[in-house]
Protein backbone atom coordinates (compact mmCIF):
# COMPACT_ATOMS: atom_id res chain seq x y z
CA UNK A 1 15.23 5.17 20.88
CA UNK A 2 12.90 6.25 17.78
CA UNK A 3 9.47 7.36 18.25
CA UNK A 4 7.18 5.85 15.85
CA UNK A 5 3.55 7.03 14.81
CA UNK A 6 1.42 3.79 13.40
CA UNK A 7 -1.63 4.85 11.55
CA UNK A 8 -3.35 1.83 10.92
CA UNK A 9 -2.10 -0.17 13.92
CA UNK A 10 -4.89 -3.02 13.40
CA UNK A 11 -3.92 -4.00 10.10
CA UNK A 12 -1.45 -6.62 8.29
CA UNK A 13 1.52 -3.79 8.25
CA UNK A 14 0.59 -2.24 11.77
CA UNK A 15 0.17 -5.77 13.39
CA UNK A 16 3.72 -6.87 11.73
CA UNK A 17 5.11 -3.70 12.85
CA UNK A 18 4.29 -3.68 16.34
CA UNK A 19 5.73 -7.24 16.34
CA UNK A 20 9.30 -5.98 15.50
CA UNK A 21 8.61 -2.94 18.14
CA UNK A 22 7.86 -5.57 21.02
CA UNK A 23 10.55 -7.73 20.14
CA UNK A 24 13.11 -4.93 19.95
CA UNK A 25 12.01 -2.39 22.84
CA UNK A 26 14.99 -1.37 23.24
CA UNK A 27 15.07 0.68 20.29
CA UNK A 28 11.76 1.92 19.38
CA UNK A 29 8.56 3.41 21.32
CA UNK A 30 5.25 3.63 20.26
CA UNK A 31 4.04 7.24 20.38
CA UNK A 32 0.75 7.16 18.68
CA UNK A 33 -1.57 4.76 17.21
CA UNK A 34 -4.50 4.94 15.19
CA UNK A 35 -7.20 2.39 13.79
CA UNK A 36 -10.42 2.86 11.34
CA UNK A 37 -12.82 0.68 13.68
CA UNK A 38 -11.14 -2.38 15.31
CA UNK A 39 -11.60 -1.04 18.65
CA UNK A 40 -10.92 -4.47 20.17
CA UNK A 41 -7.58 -4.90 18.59
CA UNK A 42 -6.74 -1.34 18.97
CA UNK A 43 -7.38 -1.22 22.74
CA UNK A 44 -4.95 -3.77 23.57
CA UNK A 45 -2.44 -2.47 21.63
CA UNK A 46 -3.19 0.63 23.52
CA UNK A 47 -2.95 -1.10 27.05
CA UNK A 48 0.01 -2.83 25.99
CA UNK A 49 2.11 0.05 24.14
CA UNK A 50 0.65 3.15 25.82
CA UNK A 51 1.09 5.85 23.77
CA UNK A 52 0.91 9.39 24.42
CA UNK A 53 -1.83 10.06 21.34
CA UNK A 54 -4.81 7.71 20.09
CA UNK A 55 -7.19 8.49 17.41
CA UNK A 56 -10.44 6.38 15.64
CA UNK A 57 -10.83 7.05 12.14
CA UNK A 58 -14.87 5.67 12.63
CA UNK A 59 -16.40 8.38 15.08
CA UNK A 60 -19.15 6.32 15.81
CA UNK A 61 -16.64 4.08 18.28
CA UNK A 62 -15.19 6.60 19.88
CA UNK A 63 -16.89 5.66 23.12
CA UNK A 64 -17.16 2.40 23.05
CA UNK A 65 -13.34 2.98 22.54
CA UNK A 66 -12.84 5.01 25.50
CA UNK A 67 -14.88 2.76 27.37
CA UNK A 68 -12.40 -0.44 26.38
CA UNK A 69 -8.88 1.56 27.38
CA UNK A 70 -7.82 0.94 30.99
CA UNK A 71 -6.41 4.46 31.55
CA UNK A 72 -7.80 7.70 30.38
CA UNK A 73 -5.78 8.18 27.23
CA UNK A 74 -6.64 11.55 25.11
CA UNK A 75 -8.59 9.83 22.06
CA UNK A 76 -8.78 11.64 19.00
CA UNK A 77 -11.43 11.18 16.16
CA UNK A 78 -12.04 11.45 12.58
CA UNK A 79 -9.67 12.08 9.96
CA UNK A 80 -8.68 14.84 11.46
CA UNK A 81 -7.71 13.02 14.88
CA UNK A 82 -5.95 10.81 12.53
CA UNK A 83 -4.02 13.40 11.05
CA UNK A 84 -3.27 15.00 14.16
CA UNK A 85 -1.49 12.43 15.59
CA UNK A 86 0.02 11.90 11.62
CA UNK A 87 1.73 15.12 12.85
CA UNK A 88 3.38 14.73 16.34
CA UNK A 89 6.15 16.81 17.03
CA UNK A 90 7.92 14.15 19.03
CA UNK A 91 8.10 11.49 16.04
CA UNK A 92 10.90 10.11 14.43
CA UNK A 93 9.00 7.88 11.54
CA UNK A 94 4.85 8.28 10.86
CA UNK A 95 4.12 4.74 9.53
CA UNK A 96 1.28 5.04 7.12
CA UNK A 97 -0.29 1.17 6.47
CA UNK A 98 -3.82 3.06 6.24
CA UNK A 99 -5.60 1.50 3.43
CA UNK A 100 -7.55 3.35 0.89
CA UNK A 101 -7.34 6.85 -0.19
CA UNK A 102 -8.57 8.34 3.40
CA UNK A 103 -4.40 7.91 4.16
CA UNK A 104 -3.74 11.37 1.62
CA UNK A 105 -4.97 13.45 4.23
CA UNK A 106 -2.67 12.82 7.44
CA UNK A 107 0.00 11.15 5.16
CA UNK A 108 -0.14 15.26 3.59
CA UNK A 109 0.16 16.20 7.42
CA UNK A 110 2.74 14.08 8.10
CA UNK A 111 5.21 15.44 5.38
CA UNK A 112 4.06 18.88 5.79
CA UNK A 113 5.92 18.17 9.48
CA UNK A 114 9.36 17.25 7.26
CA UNK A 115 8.47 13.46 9.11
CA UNK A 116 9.86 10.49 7.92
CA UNK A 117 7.00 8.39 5.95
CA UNK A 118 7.51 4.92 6.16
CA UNK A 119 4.80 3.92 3.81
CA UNK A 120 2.67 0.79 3.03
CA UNK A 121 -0.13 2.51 1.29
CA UNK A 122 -0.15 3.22 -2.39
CA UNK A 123 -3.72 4.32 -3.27
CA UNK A 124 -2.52 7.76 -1.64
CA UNK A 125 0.60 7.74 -4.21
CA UNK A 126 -1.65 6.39 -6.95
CA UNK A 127 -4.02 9.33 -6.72
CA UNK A 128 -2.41 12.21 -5.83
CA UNK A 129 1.45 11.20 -6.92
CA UNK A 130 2.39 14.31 -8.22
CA UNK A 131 1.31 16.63 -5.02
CA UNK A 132 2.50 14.37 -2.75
CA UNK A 133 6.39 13.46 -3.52
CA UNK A 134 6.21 17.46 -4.87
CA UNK A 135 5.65 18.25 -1.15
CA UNK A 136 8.05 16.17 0.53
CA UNK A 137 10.81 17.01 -1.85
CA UNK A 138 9.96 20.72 -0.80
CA UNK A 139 9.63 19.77 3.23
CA UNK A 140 12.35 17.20 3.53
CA UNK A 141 10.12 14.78 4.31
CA UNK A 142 11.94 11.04 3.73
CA UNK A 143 9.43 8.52 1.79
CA UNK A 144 10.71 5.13 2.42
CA UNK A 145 8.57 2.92 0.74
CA UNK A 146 7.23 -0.52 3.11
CA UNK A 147 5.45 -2.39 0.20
CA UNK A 148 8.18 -5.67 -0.60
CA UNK A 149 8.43 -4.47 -4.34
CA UNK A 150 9.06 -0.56 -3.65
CA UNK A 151 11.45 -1.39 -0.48
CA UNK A 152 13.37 -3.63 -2.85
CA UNK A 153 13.72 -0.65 -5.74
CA UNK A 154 14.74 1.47 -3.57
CA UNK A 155 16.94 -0.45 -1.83
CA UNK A 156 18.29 -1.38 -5.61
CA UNK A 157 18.69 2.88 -6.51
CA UNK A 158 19.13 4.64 -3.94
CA UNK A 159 22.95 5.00 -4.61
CA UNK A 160 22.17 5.25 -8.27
CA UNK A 161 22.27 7.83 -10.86
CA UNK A 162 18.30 7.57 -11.82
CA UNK A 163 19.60 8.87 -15.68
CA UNK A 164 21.14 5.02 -15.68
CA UNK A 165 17.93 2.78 -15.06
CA UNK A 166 16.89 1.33 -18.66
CA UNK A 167 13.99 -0.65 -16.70
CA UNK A 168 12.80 -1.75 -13.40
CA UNK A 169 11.05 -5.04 -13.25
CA UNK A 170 8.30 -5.41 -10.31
CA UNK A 171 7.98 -8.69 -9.15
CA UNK A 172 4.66 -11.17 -8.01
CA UNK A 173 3.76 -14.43 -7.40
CA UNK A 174 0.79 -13.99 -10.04
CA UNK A 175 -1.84 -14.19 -7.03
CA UNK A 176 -4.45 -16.97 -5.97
CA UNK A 177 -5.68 -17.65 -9.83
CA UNK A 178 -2.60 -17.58 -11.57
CA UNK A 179 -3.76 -21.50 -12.24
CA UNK A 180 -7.42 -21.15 -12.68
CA UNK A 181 -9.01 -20.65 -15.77
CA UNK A 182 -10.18 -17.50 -16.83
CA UNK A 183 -13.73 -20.08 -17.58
CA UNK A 184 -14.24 -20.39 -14.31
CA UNK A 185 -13.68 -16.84 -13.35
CA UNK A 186 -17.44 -16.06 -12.80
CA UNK A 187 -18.08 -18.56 -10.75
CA UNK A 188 -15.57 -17.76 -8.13
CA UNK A 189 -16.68 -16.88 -4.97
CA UNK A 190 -14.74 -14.74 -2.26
CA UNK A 191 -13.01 -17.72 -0.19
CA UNK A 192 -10.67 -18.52 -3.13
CA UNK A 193 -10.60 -14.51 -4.27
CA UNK A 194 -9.18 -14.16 -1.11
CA UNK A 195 -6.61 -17.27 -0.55
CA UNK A 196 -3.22 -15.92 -1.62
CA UNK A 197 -0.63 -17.78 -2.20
CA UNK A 198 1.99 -16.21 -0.17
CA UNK A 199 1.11 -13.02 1.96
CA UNK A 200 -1.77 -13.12 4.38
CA UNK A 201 -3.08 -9.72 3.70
CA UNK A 202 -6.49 -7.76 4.25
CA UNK A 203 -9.53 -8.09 1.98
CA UNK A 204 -8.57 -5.37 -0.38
CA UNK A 205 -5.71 -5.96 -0.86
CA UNK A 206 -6.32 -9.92 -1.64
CA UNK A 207 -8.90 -9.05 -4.00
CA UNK A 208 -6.62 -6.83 -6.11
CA UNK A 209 -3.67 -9.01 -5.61
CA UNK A 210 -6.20 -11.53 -7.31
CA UNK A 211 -7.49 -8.87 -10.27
CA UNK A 212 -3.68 -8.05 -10.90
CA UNK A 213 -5.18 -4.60 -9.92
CA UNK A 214 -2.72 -4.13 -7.03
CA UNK A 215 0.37 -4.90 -9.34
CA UNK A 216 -0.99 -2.44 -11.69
CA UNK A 217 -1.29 0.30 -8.75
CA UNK A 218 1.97 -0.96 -7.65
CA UNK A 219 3.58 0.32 -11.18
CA UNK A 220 1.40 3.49 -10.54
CA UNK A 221 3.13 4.14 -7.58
CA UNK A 222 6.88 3.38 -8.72
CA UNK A 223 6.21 5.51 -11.68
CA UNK A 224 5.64 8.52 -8.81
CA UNK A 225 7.92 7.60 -6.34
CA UNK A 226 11.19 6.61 -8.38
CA UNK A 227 10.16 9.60 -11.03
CA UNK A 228 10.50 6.38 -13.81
CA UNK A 229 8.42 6.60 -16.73
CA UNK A 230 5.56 3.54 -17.23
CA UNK A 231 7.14 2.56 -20.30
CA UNK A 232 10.45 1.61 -18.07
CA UNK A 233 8.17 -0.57 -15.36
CA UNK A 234 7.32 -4.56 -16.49
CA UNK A 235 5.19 -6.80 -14.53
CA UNK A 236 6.82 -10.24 -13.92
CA UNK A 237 5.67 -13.59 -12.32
CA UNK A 238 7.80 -15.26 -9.71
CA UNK A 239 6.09 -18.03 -8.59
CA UNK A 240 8.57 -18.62 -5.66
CA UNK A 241 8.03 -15.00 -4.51
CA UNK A 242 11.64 -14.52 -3.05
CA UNK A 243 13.04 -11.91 -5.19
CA UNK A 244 10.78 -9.03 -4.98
CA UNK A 245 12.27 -6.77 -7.73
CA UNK A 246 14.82 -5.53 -10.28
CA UNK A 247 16.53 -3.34 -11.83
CA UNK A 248 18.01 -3.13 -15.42
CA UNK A 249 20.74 -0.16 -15.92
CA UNK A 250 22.37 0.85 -19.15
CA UNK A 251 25.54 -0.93 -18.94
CA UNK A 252 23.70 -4.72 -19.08
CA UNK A 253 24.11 -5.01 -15.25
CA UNK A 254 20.95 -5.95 -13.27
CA UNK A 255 20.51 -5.52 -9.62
CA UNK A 256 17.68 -7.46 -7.41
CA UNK A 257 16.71 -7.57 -3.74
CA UNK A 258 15.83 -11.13 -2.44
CA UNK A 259 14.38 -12.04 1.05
CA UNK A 260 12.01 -14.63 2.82
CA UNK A 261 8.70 -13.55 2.13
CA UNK A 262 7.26 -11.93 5.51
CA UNK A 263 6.40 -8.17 5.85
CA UNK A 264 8.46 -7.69 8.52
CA UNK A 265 11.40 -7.01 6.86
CA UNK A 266 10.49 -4.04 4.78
CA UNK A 267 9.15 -2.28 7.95
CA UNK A 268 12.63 -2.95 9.63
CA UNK A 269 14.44 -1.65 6.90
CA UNK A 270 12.09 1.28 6.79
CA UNK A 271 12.19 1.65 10.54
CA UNK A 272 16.25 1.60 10.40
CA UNK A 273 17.35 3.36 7.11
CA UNK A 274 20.11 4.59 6.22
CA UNK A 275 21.66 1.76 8.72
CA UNK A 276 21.40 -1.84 8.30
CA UNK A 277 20.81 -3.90 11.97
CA UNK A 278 20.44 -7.65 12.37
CA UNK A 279 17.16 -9.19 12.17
CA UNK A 280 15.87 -12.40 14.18
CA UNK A 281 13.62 -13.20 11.06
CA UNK A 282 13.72 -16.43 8.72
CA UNK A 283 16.38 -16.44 5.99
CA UNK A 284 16.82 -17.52 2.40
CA UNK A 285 18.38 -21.16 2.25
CA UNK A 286 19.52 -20.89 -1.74
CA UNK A 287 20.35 -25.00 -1.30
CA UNK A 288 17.05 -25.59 -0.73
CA UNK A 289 15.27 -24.01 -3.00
CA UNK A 290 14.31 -26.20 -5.95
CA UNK A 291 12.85 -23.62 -8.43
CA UNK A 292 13.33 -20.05 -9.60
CA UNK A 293 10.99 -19.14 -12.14
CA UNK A 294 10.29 -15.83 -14.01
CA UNK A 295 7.47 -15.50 -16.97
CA UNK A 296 5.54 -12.24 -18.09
CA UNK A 297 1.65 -11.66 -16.89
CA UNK A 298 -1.37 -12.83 -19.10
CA UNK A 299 -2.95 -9.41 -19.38
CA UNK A 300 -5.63 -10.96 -21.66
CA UNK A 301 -6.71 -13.05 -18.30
CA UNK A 302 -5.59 -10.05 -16.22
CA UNK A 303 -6.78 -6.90 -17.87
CA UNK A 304 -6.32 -4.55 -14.77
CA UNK A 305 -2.29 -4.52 -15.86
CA UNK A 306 -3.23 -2.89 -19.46
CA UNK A 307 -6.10 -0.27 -17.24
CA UNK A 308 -3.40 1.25 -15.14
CA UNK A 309 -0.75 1.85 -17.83
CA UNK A 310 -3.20 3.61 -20.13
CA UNK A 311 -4.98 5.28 -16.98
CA UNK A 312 -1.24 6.83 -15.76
CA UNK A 313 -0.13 8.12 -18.88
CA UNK A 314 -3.59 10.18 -19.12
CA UNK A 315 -2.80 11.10 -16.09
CA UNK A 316 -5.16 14.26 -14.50
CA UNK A 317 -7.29 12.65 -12.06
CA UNK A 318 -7.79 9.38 -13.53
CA UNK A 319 -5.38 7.52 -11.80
CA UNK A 320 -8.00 8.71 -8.68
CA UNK A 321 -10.60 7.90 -10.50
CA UNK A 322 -9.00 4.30 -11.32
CA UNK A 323 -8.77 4.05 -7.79
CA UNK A 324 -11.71 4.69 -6.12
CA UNK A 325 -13.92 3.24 -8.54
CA UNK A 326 -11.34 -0.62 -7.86
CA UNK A 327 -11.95 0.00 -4.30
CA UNK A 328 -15.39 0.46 -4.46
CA UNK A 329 -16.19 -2.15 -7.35
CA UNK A 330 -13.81 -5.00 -4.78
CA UNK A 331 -16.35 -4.04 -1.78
CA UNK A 332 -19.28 -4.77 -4.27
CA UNK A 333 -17.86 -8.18 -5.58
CA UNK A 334 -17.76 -8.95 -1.72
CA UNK A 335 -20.95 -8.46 -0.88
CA UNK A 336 -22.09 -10.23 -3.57
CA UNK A 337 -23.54 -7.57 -5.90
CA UNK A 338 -21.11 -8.43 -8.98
CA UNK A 339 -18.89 -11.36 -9.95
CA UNK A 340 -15.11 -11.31 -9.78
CA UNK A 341 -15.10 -10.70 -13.77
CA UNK A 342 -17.48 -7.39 -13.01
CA UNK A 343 -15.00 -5.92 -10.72
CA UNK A 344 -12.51 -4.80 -13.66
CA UNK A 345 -15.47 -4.28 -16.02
CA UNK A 346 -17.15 -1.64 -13.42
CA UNK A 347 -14.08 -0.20 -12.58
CA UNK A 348 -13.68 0.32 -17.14
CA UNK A 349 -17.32 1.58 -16.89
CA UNK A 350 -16.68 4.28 -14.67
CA UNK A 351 -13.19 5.58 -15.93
CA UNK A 352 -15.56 5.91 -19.32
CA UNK A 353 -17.34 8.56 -18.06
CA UNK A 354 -14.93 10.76 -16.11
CA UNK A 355 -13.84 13.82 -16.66
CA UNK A 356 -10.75 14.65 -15.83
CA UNK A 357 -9.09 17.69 -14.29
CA UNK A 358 -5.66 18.26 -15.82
CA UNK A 359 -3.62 19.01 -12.51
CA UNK A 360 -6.17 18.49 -9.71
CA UNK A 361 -5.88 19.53 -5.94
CA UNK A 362 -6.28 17.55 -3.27
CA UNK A 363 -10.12 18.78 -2.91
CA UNK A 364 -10.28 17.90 -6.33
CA UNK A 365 -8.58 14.19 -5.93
CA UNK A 366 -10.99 13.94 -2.78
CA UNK A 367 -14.14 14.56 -4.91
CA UNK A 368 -13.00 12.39 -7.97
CA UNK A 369 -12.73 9.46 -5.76
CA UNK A 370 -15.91 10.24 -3.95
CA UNK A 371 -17.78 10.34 -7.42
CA UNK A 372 -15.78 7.01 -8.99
CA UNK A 373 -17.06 5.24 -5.48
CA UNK A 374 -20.78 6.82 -5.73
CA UNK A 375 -20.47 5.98 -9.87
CA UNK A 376 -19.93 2.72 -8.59
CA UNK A 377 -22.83 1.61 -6.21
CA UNK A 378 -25.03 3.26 -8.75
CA UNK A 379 -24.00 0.48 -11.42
CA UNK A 380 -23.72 -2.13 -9.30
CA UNK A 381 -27.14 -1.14 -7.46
């Protein structure tokens, strides 16, 4: 039976997660769990999975937390208590589906334990790439990637001489305004921002998914993880959404990985690697489906693509700064302080005017995003 850590129980990836745990108890306890501020959610995940550590990321519900949890668990708080239970001695795999750049600290802890990282967040990778696969290449520490497009690569290279890849292609179903004119685009309000297509995801994430932002991240992140240069990573569109990447080798010969669209099946693969188990999930039915399309991004529309290869190859601590400055310039656009066209614009603003440090720490990471975020209320007032 493996022992898993979930940091970030209450979201998308932690929900889906403990779905596949439940249904297959046989095989996999819940050790430790640990939320930003969904205290309701979190408690009955708690009651229900009872596992030896909790932490809140948001110290201001701790007790109302404690207060909610039937028995008297040990409840951690902070970053800190999140990176605590990050590093449990008992774990097998440390899920990380934190969002935002708060997940470099106790995703650092986790591989500084030589854990297994089953990981679903990329601003960590996209900020502080270098340091982190640096550090789990000297700790042992397995990153199997949970996002549908780096699962897929690596499920595509992993037996693979990396010297052989002439390109990988990352895959998308062009997001909620792949249709809508780029006219129109400051008029739209969150409700269609938000209205994907195909995954149901958490704001963030829908927002960049929107922007073309989170594709652009996404080839931030392969570009670390896979050690592949930008200038080998395309974008494509694929409408249908059931292939979820490529790759291209020298000799002509192209290998993909295809699957229904639902998140579960990353995390299983993630949870089960090297071995392959079946999976009660919903399969591809190639007979019935009618279309299989493929056509390259309209950056001109999408401009977020062009921002992250130019941001990457400066590399430093913009990519950080590209980060924190999206994340911050997405909350704005929700509450209403820009338009959807202003989130890109704000995010070019603010990359403008940083400095960067040439090989950053992680204090120095930390304090770039912190300054893109605070660069970024001051614009948008």
């Amino acid at each position: 039976m493996k022992k898993i850590v979930i940091l970030g129980s209450t979201g998308s990836v932690g929900i889906n997660a403990l779905k596949i745990i439940k249904a297959y108890k046989n095989d996999y306890e819940v050790i430790g769990l640990t939320a930003n501020k969904n205290i309701d959610l979190l408690a009955k995940q708690v009651n229900l999975f009872k596992p030896r550590l909790v932490a809140i990321n948001d110290t201001s519900n701790y007790k109302p937390l404690k207060e909610k949890l039937k028995s008297n668990y040990k409840i951690l708080k902070g970053i800190e208590g999140v990176s605590e239970v990050a590093s449990m001695r008992e774990a097998d795999i440390v899920l990380v589906a934190i969002s935002g750049t708060i997940a470099i600290l106790p995703l650092i802890a986790a591989i500084k334990c030589g854990k297994r990282i089953a990981l679903a967040n990329k601003e960590a990778i996209v900020s502080a790439g270098g340091i982190i696969t640096d550090l789990a290449r000297s700790k042992n520490s397995e990153i199997i990637p949970v996002d549908s497009e780096h699962s897929s690569i690596f499920q595509c290279i992993k037996d693979e001489d990396k010297e052989k890849i002439k390109k990988i292609f990352l895959l998308g179903s062009g997001g909620p305004l792949k249709n809508v004119s780029k006219n129109l685009f400051d008029k739209l309000k969150p409700s269609v921002v938000l209205k994907h297509p195909v995954w149901k995801m958490g704001q963030k994430i829908s927002v960049d998914s929107a922007t073309m932002m989170n594709k652009g991240l996404e080839v931030i992140e392969a570009s670390y993880l896979f050690g592949i240069d930008v200038s080998k990573i395309e974008v494509l569109i694929h409408r249908e959404a059931y292939m979820h990447s490529m790759v291209e080798f020298v000799d002509g010969n192209f290998m993909a990985n295809l699957f229904y669209p639902d998140m579960r099946m990353p995390i299983f693969y993630a949870f089960n690697y090297p071995k392959r188990k079946p999976f009660n999930m919903k399969k591809l039915d190639f007979s019935k489906i009618k279309a299989f399309s493929f056509q390259s991004p309209d950056k001109h529309k999408f401009p977020a693509l062009d921002l992250c290869y130019k941001t990457v190859k400066k590399q430093g601590t913009y990519p950080a700064c590209l980060n924190g400055a999206n994340e911050e310039a997405d909350s704005s656009y929700l509450e209403g302080k820009i338009n959807f066209p202003g989130i890109i614009d704000t995010v070019q603003k603010v990359i403008s005017k940083h400095k960067s440090v040439r090989h950053p720490s992680v204090d120095e990471i930390l304090y770039t995003d912190k300054w893109a975020k605070e660069e970024v209320r001051r614009i948008t007032g």
